[in-house]
C-alpha atoms as a PDB file:
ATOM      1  CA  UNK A   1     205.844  30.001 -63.924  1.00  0.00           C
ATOM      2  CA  UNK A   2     202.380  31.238 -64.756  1.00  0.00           C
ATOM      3  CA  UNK A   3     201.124  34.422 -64.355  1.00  0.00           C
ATOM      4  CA  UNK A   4     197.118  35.625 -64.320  1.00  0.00           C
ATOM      5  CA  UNK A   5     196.542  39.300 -64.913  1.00  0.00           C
ATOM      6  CA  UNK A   6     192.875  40.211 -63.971  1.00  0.00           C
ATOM      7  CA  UNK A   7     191.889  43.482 -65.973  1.00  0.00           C
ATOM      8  CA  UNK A   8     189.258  44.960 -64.215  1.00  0.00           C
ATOM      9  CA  UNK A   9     186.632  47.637 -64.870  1.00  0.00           C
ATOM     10  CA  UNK A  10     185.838  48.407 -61.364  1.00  0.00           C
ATOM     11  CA  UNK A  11     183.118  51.308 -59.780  1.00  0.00           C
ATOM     12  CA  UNK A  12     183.046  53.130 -56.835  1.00  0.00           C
ATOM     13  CA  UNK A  13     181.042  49.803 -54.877  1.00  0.00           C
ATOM     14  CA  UNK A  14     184.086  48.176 -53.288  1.00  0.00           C
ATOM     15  CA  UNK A  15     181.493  44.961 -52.492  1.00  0.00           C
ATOM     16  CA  UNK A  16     180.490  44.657 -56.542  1.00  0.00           C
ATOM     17  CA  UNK A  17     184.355  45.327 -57.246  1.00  0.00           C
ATOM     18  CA  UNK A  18     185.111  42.447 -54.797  1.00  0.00           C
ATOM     19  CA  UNK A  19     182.554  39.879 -56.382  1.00  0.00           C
ATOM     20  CA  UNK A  20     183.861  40.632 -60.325  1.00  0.00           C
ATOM     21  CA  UNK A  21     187.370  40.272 -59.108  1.00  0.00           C
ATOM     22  CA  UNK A  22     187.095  37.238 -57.117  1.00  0.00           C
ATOM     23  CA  UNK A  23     185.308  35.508 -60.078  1.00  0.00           C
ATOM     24  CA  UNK A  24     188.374  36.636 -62.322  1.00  0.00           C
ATOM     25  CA  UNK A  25     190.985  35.034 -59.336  1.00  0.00           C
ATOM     26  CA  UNK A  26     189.147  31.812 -59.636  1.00  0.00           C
ATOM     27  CA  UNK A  27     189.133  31.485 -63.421  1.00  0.00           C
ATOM     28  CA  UNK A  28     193.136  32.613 -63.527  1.00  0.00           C
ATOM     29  CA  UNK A  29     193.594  29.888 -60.954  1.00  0.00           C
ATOM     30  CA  UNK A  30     191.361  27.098 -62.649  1.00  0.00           C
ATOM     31  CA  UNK A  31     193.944  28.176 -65.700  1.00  0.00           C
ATOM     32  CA  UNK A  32     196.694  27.069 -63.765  1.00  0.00           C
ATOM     33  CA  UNK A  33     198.109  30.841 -62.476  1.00  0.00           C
ATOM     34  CA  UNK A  34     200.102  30.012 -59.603  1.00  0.00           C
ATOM     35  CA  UNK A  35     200.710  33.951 -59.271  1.00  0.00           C
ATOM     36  CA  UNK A  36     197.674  36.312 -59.865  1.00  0.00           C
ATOM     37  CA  UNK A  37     197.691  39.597 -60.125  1.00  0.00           C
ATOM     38  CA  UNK A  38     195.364  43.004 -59.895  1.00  0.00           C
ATOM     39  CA  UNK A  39     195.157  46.459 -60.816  1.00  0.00           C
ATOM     40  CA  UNK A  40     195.264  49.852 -59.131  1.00  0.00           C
ATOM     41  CA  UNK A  41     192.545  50.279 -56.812  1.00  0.00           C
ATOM     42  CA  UNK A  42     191.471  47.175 -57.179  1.00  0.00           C
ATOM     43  CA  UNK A  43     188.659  47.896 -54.463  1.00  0.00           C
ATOM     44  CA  UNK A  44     187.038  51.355 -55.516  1.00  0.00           C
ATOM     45  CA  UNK A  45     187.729  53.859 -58.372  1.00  0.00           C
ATOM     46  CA  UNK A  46     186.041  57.120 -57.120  1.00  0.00           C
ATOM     47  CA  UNK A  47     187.068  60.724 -57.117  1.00  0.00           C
ATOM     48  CA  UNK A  48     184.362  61.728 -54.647  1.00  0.00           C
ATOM     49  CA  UNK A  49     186.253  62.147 -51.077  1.00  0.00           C
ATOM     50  CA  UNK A  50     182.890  62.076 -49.436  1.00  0.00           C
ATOM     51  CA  UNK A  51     181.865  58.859 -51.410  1.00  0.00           C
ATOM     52  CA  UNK A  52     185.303  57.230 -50.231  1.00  0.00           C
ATOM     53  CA  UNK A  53     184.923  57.937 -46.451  1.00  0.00           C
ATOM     54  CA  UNK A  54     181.654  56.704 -46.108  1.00  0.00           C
ATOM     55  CA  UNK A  55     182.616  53.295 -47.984  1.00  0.00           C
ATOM     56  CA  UNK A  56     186.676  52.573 -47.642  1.00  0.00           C
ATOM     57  CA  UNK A  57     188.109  50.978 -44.528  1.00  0.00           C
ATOM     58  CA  UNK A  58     191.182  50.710 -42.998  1.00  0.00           C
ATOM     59  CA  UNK A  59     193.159  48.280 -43.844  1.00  0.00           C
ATOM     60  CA  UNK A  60     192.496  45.671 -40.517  1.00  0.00           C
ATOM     61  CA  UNK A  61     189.267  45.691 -41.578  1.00  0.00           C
ATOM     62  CA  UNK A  62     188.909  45.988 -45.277  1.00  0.00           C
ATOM     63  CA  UNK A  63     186.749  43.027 -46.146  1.00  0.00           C
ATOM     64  CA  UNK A  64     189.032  42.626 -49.932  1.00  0.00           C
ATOM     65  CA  UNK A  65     191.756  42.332 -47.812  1.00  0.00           C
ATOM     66  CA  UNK A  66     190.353  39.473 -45.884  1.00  0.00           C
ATOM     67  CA  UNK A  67     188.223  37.546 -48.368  1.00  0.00           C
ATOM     68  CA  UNK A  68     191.760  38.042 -51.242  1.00  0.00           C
ATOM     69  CA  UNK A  69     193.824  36.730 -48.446  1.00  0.00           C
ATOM     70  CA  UNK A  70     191.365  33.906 -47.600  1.00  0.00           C
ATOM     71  CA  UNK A  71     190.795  33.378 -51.684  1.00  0.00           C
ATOM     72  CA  UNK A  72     194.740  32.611 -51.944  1.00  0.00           C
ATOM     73  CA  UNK A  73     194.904  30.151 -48.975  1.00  0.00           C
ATOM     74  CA  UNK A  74     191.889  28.376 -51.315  1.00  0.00           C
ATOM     75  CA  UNK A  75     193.188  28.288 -53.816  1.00  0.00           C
ATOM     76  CA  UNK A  76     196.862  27.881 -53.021  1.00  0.00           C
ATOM     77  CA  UNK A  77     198.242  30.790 -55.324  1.00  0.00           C
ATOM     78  CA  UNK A  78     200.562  33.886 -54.664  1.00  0.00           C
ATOM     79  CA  UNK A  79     198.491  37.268 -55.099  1.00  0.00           C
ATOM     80  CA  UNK A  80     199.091  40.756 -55.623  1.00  0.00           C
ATOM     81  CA  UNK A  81     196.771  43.227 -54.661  1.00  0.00           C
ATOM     82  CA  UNK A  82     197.812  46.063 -56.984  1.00  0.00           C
ATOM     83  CA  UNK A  83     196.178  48.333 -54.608  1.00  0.00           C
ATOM     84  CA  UNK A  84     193.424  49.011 -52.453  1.00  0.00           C
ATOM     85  CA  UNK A  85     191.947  52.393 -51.164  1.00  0.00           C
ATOM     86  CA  UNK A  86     191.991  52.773 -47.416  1.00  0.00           C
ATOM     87  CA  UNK A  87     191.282  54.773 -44.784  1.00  0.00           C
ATOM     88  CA  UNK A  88     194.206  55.614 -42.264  1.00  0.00           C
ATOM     89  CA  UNK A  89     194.626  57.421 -38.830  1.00  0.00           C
ATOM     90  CA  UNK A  90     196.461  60.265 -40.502  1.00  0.00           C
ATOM     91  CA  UNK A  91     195.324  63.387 -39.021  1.00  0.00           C
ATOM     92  CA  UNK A  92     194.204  65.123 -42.733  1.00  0.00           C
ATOM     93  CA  UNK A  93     192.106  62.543 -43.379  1.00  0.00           C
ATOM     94  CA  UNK A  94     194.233  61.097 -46.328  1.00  0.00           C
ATOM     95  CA  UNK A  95     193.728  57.434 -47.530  1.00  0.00           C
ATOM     96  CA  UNK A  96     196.500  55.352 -48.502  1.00  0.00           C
ATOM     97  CA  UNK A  97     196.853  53.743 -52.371  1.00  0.00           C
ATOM     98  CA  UNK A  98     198.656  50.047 -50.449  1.00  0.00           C
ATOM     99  CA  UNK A  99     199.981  47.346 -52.760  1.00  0.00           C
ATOM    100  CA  UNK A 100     199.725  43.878 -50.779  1.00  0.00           C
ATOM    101  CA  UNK A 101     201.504  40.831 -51.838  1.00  0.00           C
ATOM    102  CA  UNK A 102     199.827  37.363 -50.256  1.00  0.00           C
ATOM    103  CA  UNK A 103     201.761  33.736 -50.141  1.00  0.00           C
ATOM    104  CA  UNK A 104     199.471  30.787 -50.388  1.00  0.00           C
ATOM    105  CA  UNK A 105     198.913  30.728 -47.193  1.00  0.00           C
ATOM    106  CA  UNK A 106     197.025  33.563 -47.074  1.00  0.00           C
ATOM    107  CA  UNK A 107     199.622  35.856 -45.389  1.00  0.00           C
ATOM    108  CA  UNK A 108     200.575  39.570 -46.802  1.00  0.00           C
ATOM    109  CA  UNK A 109     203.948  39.156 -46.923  1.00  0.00           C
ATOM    110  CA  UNK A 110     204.680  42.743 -47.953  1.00  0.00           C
ATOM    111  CA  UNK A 111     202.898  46.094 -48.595  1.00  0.00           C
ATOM    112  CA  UNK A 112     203.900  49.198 -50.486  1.00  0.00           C
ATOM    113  CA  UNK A 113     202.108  52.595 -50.504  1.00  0.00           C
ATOM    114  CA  UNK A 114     202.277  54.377 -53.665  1.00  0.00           C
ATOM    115  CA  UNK A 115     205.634  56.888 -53.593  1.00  0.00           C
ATOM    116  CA  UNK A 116     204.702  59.214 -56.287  1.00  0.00           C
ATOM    117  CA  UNK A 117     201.081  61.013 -56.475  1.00  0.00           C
ATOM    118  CA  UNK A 118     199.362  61.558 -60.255  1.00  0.00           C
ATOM    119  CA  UNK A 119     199.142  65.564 -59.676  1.00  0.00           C
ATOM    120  CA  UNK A 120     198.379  66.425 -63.335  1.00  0.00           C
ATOM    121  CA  UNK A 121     196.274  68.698 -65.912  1.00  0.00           C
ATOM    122  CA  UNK A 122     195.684  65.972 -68.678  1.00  0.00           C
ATOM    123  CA  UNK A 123     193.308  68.470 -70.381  1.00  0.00           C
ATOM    124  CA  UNK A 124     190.221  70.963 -69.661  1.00  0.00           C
ATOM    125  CA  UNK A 125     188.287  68.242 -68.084  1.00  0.00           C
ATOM    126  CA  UNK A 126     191.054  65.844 -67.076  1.00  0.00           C
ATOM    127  CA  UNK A 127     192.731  67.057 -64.486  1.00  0.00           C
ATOM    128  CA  UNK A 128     193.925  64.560 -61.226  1.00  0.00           C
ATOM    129  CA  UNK A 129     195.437  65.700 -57.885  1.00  0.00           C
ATOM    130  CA  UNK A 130     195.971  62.516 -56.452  1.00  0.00           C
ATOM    131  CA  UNK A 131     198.339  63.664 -53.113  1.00  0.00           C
ATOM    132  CA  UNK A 132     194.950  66.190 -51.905  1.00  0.00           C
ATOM    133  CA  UNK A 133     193.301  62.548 -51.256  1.00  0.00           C
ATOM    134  CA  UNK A 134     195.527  60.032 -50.656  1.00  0.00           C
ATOM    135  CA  UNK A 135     199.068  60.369 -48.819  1.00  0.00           C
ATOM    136  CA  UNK A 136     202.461  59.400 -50.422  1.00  0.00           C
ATOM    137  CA  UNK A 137     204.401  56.430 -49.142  1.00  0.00           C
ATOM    138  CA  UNK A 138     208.427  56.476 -48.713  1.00  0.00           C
ATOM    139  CA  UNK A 139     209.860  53.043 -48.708  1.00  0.00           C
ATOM    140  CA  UNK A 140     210.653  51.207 -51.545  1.00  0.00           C
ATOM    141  CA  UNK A 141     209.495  47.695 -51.354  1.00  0.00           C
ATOM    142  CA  UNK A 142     211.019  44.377 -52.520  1.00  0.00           C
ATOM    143  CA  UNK A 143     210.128  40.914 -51.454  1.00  0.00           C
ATOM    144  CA  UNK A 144     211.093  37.411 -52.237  1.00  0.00           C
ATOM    145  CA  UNK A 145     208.998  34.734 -53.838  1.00  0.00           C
ATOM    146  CA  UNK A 146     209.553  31.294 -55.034  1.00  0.00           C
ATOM    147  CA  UNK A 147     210.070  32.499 -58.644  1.00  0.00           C
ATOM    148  CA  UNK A 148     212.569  35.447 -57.781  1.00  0.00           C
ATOM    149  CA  UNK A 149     212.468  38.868 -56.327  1.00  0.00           C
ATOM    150  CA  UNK A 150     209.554  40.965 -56.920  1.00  0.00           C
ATOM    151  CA  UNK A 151     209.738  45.152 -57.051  1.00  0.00           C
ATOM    152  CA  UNK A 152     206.766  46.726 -55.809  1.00  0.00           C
ATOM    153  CA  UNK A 153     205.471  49.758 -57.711  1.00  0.00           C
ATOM    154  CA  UNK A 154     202.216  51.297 -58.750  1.00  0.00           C
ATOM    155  CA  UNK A 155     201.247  53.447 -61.885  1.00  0.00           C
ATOM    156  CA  UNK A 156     202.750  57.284 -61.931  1.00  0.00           C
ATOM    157  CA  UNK A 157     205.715  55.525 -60.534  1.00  0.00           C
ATOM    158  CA  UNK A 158     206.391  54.278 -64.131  1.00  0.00           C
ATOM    159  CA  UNK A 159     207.284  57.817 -64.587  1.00  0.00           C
ATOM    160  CA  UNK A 160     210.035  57.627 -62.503  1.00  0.00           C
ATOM    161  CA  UNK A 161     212.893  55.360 -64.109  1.00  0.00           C
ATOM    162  CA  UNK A 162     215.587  55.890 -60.638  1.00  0.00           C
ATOM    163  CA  UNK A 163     213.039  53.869 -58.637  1.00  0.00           C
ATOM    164  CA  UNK A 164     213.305  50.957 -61.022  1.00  0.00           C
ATOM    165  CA  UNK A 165     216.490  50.778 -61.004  1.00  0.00           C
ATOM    166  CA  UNK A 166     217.170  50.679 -57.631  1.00  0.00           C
ATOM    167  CA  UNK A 167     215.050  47.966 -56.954  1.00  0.00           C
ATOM    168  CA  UNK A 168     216.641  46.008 -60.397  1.00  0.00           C
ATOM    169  CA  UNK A 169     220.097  46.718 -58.921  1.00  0.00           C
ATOM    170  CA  UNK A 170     219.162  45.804 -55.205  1.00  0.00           C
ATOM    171  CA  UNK A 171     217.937  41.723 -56.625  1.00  0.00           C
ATOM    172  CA  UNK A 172     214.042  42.633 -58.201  1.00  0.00           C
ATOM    173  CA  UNK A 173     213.602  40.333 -61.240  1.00  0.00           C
ATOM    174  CA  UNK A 174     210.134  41.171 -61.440  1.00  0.00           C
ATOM    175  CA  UNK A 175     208.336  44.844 -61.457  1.00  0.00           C
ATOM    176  CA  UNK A 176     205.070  44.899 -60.626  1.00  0.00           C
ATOM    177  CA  UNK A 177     203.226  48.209 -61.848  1.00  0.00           C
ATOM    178  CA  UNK A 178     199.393  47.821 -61.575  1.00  0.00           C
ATOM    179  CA  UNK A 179     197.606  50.638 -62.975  1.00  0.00           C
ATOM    180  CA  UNK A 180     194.677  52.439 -64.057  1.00  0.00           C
ATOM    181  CA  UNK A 181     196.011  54.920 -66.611  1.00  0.00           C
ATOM    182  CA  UNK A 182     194.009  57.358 -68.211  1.00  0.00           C
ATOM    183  CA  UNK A 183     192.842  56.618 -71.852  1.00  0.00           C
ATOM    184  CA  UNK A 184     195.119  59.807 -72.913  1.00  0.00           C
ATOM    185  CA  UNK A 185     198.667  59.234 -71.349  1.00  0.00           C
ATOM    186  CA  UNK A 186     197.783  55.659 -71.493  1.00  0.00           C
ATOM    187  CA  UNK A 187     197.656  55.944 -75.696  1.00  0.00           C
ATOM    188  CA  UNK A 188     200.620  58.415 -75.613  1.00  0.00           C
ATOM    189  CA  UNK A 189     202.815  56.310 -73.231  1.00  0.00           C
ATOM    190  CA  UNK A 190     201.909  53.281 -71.179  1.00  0.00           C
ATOM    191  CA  UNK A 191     203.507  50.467 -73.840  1.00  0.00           C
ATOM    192  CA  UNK A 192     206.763  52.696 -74.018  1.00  0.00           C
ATOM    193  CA  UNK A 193     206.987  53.479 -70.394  1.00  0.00           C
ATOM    194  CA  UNK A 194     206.595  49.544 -69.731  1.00  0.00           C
ATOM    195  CA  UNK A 195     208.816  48.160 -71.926  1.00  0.00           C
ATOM    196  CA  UNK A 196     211.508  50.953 -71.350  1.00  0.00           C
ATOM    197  CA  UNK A 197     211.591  49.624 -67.534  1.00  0.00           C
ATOM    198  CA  UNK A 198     211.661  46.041 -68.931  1.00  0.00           C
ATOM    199  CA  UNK A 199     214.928  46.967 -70.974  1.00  0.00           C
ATOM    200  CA  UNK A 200     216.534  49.092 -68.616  1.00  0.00           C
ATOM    201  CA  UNK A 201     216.274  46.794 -65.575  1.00  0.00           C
ATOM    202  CA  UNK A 202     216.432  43.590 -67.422  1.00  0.00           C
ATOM    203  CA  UNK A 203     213.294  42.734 -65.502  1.00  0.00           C
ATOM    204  CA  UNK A 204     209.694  41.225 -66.529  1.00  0.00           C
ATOM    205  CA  UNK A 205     207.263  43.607 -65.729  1.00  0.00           C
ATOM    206  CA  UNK A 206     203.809  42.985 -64.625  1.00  0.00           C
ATOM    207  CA  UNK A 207     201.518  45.372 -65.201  1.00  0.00           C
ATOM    208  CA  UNK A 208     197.400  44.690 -64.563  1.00  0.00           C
ATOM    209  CA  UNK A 209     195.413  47.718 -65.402  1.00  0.00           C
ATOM    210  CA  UNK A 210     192.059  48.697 -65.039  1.00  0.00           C
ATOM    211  CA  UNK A 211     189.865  49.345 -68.433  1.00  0.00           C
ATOM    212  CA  UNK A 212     186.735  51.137 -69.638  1.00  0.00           C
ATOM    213  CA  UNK A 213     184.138  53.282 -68.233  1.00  0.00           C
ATOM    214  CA  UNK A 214     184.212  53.383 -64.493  1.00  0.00           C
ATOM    215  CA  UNK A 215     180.733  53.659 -63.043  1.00  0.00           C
ATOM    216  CA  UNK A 216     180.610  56.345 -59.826  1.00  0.00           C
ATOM    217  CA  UNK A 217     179.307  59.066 -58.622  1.00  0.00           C
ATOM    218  CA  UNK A 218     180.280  62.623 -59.821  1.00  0.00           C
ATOM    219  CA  UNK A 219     181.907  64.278 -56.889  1.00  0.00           C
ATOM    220  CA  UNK A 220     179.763  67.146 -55.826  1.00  0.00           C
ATOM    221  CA  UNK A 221     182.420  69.702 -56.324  1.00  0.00           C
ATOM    222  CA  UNK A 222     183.585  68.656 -59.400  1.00  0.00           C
ATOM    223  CA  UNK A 223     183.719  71.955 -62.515  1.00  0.00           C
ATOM    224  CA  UNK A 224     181.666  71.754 -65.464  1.00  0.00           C
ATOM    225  CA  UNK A 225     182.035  69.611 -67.978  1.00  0.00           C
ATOM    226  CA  UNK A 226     184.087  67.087 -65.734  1.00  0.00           C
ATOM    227  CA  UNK A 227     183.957  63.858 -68.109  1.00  0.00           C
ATOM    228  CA  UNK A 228     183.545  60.333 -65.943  1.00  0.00           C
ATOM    229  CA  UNK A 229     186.216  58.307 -65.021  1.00  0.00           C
ATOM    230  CA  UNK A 230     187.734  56.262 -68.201  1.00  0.00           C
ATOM    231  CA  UNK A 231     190.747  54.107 -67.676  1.00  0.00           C
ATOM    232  CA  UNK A 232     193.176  52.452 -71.116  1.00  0.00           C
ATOM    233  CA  UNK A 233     193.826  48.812 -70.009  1.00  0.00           C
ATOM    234  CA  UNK A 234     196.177  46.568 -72.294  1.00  0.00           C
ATOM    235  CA  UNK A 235     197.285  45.046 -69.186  1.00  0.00           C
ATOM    236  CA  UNK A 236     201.278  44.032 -70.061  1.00  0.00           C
ATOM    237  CA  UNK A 237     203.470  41.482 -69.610  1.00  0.00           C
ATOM    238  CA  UNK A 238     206.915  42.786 -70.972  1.00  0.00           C
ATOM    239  CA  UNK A 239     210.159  40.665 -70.966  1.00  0.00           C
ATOM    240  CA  UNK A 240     213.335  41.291 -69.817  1.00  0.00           C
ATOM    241  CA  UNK A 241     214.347  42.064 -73.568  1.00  0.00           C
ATOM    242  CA  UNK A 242     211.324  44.237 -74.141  1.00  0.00           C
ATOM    243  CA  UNK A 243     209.313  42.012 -75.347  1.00  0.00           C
ATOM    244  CA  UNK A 244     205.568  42.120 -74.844  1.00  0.00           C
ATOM    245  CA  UNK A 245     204.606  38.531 -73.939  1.00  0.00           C
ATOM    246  CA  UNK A 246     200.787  39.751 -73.138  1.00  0.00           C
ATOM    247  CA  UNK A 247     198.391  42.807 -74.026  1.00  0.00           C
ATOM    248  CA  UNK A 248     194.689  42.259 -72.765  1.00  0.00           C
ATOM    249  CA  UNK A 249     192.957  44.748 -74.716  1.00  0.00           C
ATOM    250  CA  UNK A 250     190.475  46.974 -73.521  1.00  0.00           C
ATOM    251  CA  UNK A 251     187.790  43.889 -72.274  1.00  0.00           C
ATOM    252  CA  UNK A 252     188.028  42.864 -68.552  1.00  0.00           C
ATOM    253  CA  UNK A 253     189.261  39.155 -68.069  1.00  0.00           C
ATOM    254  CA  UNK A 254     191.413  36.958 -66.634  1.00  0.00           C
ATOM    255  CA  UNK A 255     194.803  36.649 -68.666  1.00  0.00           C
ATOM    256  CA  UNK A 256     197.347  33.830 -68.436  1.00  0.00           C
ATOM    257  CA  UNK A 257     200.326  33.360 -69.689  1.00  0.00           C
ATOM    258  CA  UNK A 258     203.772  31.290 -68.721  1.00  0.00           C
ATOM    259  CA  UNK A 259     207.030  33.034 -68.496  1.00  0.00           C
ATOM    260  CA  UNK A 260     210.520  31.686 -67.517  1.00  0.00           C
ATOM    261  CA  UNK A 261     212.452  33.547 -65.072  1.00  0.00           C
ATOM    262  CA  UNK A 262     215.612  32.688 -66.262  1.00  0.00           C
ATOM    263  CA  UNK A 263     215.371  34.928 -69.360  1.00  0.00           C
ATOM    264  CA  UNK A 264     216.064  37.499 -66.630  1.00  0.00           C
ATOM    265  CA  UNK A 265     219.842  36.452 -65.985  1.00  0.00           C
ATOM    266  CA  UNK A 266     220.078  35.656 -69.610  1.00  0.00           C
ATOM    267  CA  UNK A 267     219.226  39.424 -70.440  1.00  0.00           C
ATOM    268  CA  UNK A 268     221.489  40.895 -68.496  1.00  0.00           C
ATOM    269  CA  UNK A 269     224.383  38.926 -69.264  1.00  0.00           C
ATOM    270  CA  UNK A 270     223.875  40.334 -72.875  1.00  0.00           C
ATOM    271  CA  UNK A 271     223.342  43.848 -71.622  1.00  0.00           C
ATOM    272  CA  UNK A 272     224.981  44.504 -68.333  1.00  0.00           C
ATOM    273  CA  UNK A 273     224.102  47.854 -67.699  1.00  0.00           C
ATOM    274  CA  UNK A 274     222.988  47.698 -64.086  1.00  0.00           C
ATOM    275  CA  UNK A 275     226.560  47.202 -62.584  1.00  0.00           C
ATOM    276  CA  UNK A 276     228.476  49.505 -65.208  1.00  0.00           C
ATOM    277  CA  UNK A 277     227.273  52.889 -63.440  1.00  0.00           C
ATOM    278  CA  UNK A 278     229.732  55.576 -63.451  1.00  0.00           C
ATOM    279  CA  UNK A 279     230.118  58.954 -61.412  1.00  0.00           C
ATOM    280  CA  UNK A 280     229.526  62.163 -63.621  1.00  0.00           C
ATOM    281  CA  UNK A 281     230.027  65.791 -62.927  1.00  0.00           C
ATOM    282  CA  UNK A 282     227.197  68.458 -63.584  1.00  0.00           C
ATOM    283  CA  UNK A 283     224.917  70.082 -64.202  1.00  0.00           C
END
């Protein structure tokens, strides 16, 4: 099996975002990928809720959508939208943050809206309250492809280790967790995180991130001294055994790399943690 993780450095111009990561599709594909996929937000990095209404769409008419869906059919590959940005009919105003997987026929064969929202001070001038923008999902997602089972997650879900494991324990072989971590937590955490789920779950994770500088417009609200929006990268691929098969740096590309899904049964016949839960009492 051979997987293409597209690092991306994208802006807050979802048709410029579309053009660098289409490029990056066709040169994973022309490598062979036969299952591609992209980071968080894939479509628009912005912080500016004004910015994002006038530009995001919902999702039967977001034009990544169509042309990634139309790109897979093409090209004959699986896909996985890490996420997009859209618009919804919720009566707030909120956007979703909506993982799609595509078959090669250009079909989304599943979707998953981000469960847990990054409400956090990083520092002074770092600070992220994800849930005033965007509304949290509630359904964990897991979906079958010809390689195995695939878990559907994206970035501050890392954080949360019980959502792994249920989907490792209900068939997932491989976690997807496309990101775009901040350079701080991303230094302090994002290899550990990864390769703790890896171990734990006996899974391969997948994680495409999105890197650099991120070129948008400074919300006009925004306190002063806000810094721009500046992601970590290293997009991963871990191994069941912890293992990390693939780290991309801190350049945007197209990364691809063969696995073998069968290192996830062998894994967890050495370690076979996820059927030897116990009950506990307390605290």
């Amino acid at each position: 099996m051979r997987v293409g993780l597209l690092q991306l450095s994208s802006t807050d111009d979802p048709d410029a975002n579309l053009t660098a990561t289409r490029a990056l599709l066709s040169e994973a594909a022309a490598d062979g990928a036969e299952f591609v996929l992209t980071p968080e937000v894939t479509n628009c990095v912005s912080g500016d809720r004004a910015h994002q209404r006038a530009v995001l769409r919902p999702e039967a008419d977001d034009p990544t959508l169509a042309a990634l869906c139309a790109d897979a059919a093409r090209l004959g590959v699986w896909i996985l939208i890490g996420s997009l940005a859209l618009r919804t009919a919720d009566a707030d105003g909120r956007f979703a943050n909506r993982s799609f997987l595509i078959d090669p026929a250009g079909r989304v064969v599943a979707r998953y809206d981000k469960i847990h929202m990054f409400d956090v001070a990083v520092s002074e001038t770092e600070t992220y309250r994800e849930s005033a923008g965007y509304r949290p999902g509630s359904r964990a997602v897991l979906t079958q492809t010809p390689w195995g089972r695939v878990g559907m997650t994206i970035c501050y879900d890392l954080r949360f280790p019980a959502l792994y494991r249920r989907l490792a324990q209900a068939g997932a072989d491989f976690l997807t967790v496309p990101s775009a971590f901040s350079t701080v937590t991303g230094a302090a955490h994002w290899h550990p995180l990864l390769r703790a789920r890896a171990i734990e779950t006996g899974c391969f994770v997948l994680a495409p991130a999105q890197t650099g500088d991120h070129a948008a417009a400074t919300p006009a609200d925004a306190g002063p001294g806000t810094a721009p929006r500046r992601t970590y990268g290293h997009s991963l691929v871990v191994a069941p055994w912890g293992e990390v098969l693939l780290d991309a740096g801190t350049e945007p590309g197209a990364h691809v790399l063969a696995i073998d899904p069968q290192e996830v049964a062998a894994a967890r016949a050495r370690i076979p943690s996820l059927g030897a839960d116990r009950p506990w009492d307390g605290p």
